[in-house]
C-alpha atoms as a PDB file:
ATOM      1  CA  UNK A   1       0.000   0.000   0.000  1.00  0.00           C
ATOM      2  CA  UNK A   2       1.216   3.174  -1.046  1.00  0.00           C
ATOM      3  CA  UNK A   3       1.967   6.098   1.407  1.00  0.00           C
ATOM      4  CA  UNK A   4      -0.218   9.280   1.121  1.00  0.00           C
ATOM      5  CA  UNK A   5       1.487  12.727   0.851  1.00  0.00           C
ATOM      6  CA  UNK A   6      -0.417  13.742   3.949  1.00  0.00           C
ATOM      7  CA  UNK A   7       0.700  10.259   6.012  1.00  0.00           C
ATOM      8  CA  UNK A   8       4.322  10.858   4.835  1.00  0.00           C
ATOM      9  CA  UNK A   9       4.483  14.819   5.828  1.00  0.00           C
ATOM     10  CA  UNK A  10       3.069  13.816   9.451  1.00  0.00           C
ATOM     11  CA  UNK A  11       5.369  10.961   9.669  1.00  0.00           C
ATOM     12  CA  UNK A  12       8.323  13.964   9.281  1.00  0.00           C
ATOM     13  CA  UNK A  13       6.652  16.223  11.638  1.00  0.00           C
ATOM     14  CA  UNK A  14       6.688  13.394  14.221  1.00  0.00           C
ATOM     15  CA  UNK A  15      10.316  11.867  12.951  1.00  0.00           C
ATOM     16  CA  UNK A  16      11.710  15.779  13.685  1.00  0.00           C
ATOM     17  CA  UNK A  17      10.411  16.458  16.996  1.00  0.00           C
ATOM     18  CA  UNK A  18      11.356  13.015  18.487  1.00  0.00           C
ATOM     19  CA  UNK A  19      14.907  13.789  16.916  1.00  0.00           C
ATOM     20  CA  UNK A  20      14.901  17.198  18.602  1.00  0.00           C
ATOM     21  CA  UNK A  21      13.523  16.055  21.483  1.00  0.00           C
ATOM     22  CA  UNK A  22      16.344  13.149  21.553  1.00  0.00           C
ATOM     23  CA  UNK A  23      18.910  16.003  21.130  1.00  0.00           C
ATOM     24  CA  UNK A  24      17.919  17.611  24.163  1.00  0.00           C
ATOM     25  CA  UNK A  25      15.398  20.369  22.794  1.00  0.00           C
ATOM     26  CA  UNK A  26      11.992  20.771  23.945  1.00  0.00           C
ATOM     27  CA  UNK A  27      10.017  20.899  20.935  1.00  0.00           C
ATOM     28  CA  UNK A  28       6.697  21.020  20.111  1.00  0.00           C
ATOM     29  CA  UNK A  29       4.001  19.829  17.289  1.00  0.00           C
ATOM     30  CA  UNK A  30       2.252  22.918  15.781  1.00  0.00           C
ATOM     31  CA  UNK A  31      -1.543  22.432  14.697  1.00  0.00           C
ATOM     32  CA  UNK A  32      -2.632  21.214  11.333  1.00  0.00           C
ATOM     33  CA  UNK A  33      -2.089  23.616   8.508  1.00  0.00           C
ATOM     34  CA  UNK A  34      -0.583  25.652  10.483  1.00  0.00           C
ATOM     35  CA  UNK A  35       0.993  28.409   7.791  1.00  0.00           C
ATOM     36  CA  UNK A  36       4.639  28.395   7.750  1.00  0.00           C
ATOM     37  CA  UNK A  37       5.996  26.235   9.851  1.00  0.00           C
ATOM     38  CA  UNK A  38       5.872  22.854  11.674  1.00  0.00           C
ATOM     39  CA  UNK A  39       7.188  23.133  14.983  1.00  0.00           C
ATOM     40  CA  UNK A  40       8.290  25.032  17.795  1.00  0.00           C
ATOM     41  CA  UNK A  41      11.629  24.291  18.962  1.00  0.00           C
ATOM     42  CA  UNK A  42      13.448  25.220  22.152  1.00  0.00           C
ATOM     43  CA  UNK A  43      17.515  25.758  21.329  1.00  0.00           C
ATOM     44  CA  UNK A  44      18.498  26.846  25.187  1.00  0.00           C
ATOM     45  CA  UNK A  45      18.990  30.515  24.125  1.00  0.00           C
ATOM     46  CA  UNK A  46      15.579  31.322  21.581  1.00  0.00           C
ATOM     47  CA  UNK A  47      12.387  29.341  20.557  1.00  0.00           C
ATOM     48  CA  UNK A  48      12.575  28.968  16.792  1.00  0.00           C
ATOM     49  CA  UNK A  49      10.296  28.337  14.084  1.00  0.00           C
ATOM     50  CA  UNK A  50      10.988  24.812  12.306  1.00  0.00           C
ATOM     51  CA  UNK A  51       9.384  23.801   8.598  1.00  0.00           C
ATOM     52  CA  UNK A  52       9.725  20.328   8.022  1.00  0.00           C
ATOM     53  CA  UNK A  53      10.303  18.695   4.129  1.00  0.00           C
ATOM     54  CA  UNK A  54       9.856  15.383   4.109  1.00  0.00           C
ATOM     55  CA  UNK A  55      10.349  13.222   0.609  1.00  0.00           C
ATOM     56  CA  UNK A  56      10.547   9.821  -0.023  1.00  0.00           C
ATOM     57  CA  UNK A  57      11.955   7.917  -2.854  1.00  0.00           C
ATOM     58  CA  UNK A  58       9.871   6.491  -5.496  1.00  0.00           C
ATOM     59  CA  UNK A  59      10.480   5.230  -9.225  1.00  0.00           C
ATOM     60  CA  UNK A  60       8.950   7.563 -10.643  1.00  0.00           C
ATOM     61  CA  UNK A  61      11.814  10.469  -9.243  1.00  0.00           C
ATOM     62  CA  UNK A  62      13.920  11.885 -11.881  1.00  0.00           C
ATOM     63  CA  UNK A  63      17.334  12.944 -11.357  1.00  0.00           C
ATOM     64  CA  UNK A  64      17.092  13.984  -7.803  1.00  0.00           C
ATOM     65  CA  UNK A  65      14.001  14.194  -5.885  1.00  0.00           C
ATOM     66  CA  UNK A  66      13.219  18.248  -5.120  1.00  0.00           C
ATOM     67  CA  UNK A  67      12.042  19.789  -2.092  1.00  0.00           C
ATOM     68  CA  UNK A  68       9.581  22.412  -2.284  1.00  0.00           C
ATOM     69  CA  UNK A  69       8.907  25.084  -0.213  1.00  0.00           C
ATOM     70  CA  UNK A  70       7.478  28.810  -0.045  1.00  0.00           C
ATOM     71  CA  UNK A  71      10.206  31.267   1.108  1.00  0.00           C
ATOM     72  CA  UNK A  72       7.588  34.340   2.160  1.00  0.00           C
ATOM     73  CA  UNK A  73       6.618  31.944   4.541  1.00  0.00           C
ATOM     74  CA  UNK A  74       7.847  32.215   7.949  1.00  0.00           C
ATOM     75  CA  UNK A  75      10.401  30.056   9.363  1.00  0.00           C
ATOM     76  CA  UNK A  76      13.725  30.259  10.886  1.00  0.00           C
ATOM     77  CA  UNK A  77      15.357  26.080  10.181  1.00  0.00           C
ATOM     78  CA  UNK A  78      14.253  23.895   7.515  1.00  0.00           C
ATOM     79  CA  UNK A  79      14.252  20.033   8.587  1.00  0.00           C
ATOM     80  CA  UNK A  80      14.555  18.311   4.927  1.00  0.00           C
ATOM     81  CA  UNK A  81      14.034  14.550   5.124  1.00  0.00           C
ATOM     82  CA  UNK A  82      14.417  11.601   2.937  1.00  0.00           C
ATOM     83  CA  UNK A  83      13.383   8.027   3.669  1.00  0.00           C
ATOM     84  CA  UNK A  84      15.432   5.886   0.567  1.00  0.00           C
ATOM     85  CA  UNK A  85      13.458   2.165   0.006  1.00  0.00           C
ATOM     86  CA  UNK A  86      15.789   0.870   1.719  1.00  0.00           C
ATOM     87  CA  UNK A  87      18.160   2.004   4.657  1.00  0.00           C
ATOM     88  CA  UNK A  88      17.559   4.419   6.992  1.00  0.00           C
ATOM     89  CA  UNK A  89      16.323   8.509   6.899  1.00  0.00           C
ATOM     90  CA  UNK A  90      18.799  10.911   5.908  1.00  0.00           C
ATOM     91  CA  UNK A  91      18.257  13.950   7.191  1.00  0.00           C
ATOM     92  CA  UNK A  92      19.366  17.815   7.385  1.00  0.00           C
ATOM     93  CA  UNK A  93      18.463  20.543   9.709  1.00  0.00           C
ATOM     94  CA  UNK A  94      19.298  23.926   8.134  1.00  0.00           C
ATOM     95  CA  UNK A  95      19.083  27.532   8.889  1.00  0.00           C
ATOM     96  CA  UNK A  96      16.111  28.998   6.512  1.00  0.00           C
ATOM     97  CA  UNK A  97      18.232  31.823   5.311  1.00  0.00           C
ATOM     98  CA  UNK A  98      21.109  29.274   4.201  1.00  0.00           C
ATOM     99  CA  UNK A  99      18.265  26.626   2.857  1.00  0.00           C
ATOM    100  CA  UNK A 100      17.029  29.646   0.405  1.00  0.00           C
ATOM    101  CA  UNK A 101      20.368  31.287  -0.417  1.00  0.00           C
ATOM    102  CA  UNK A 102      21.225  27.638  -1.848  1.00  0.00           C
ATOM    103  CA  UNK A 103      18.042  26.545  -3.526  1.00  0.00           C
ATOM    104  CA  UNK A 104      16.706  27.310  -7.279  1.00  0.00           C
ATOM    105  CA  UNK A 105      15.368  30.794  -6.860  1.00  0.00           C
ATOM    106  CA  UNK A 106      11.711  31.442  -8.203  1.00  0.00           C
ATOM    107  CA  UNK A 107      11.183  32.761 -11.733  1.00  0.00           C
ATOM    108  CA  UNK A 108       7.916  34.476 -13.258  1.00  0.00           C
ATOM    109  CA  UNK A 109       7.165  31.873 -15.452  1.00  0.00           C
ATOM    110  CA  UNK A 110       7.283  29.043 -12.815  1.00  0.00           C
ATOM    111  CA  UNK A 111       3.618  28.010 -11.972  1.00  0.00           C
ATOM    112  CA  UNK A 112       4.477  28.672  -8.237  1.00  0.00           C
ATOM    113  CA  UNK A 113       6.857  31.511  -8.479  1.00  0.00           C
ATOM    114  CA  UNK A 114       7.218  31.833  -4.680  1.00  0.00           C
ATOM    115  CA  UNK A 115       8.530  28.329  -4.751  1.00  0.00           C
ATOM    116  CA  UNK A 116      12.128  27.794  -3.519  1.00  0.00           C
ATOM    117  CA  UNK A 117      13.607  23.723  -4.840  1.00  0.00           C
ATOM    118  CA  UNK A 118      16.437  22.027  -2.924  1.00  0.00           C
ATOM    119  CA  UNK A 119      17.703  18.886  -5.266  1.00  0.00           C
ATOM    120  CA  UNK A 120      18.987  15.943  -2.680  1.00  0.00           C
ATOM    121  CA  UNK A 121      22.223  16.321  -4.592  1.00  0.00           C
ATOM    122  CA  UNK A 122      22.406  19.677  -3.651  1.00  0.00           C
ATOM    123  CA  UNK A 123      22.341  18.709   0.061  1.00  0.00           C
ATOM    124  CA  UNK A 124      24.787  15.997  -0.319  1.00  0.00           C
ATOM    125  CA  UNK A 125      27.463  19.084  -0.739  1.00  0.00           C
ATOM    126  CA  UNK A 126      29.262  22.061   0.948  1.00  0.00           C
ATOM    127  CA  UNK A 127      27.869  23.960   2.710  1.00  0.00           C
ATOM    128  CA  UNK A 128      24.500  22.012   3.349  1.00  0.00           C
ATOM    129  CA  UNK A 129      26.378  18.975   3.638  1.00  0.00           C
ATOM    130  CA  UNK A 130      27.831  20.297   7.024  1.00  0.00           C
ATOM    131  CA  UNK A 131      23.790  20.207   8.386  1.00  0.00           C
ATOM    132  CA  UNK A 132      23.585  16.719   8.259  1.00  0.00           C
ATOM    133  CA  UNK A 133      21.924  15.231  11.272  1.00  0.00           C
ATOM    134  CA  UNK A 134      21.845  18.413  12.968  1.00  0.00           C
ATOM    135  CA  UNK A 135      19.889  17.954  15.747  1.00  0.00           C
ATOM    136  CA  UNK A 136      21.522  19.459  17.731  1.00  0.00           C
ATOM    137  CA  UNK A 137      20.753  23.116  15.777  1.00  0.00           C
ATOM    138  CA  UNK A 138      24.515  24.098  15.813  1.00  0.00           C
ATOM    139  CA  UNK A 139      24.888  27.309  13.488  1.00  0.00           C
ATOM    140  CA  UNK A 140      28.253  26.114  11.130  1.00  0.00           C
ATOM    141  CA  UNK A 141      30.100  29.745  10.491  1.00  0.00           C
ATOM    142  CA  UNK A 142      30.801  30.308   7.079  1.00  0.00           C
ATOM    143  CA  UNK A 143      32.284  33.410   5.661  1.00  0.00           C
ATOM    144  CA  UNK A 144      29.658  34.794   2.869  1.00  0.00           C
ATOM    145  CA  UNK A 145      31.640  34.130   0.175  1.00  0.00           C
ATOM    146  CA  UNK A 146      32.016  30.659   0.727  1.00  0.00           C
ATOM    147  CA  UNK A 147      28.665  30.126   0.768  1.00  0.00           C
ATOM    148  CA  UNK A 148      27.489  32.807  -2.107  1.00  0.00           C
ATOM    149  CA  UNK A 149      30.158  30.071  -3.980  1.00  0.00           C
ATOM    150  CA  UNK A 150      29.351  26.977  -2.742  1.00  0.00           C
ATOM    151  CA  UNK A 151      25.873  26.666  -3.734  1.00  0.00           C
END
């Protein structure tokens, strides 16, 4: 039996704030369709507003599978997960600001121009790379430059 869109984003949600909460951060589910964001996470100095991604593999992916999101929306990390047929989640917990400097920026002719994509390639290098497993919400400090190149 397939997995629904809706059953796999929950799943995510509730992968992400176990994770968190396993990390040592209170965290906390927000409501259904709540806009922008997923959860409320505790870091020990600021509660922060966390979207969560979730995508799983499926034969019918191109390339790379994509994560989608709406940049006007917001949020302050971006928790972008990927369950693989086989083997465990792989997972990244970003700052938003780093998440959208790095994706495919919108364009007018897109259908959902406020759209930012993130391939799974993309986050398999520098400087997302570095976010991997990040539970733990530790900001990595890159100069500008490196990242302005990187992505």
């Amino acid at each position: 039996m397939a997995t629904s869109t809706k059953l796999l984003g929950d799943a995510g949600e509730h992968y992400a704030l176990s994770q968190f909460s396993f990390a040592g951060k209170y965290a906390a589910k927000m409501p259904d369709n709540w806009r922008g964001y997923d959860l409320a996470v505790e870091t020990g100095s600021e509660l922060v507003r966390v979207s969560v991604k979730t995508r799983s593999e499926s034969d019918d992916m191109r390339c790379s599978p994509l994560f989608h999101w709406n940049h006007r929306r917001c949020c302050d990390w971006i928790v972008f997960l990927f369950k693989p047929k086989q083997g465990p989640f792989r997972s990244w917990v970003v700052p938003a600001m780093l998440a959208d400097e790095c994706a495919t920026k919108s364009r007018e002719w897109m259908d959902r121009p406020l759209d930012r994509e993130l391939s799974l390639t993309r986050l398999g290098k520098p400087p997302l790379a570095e976010y991997a497993d990040n539970w733990s919400m530790k900001l990595k400090v890159l100069a500008p430059s490196a990242t302005e190149s990187s992505c």
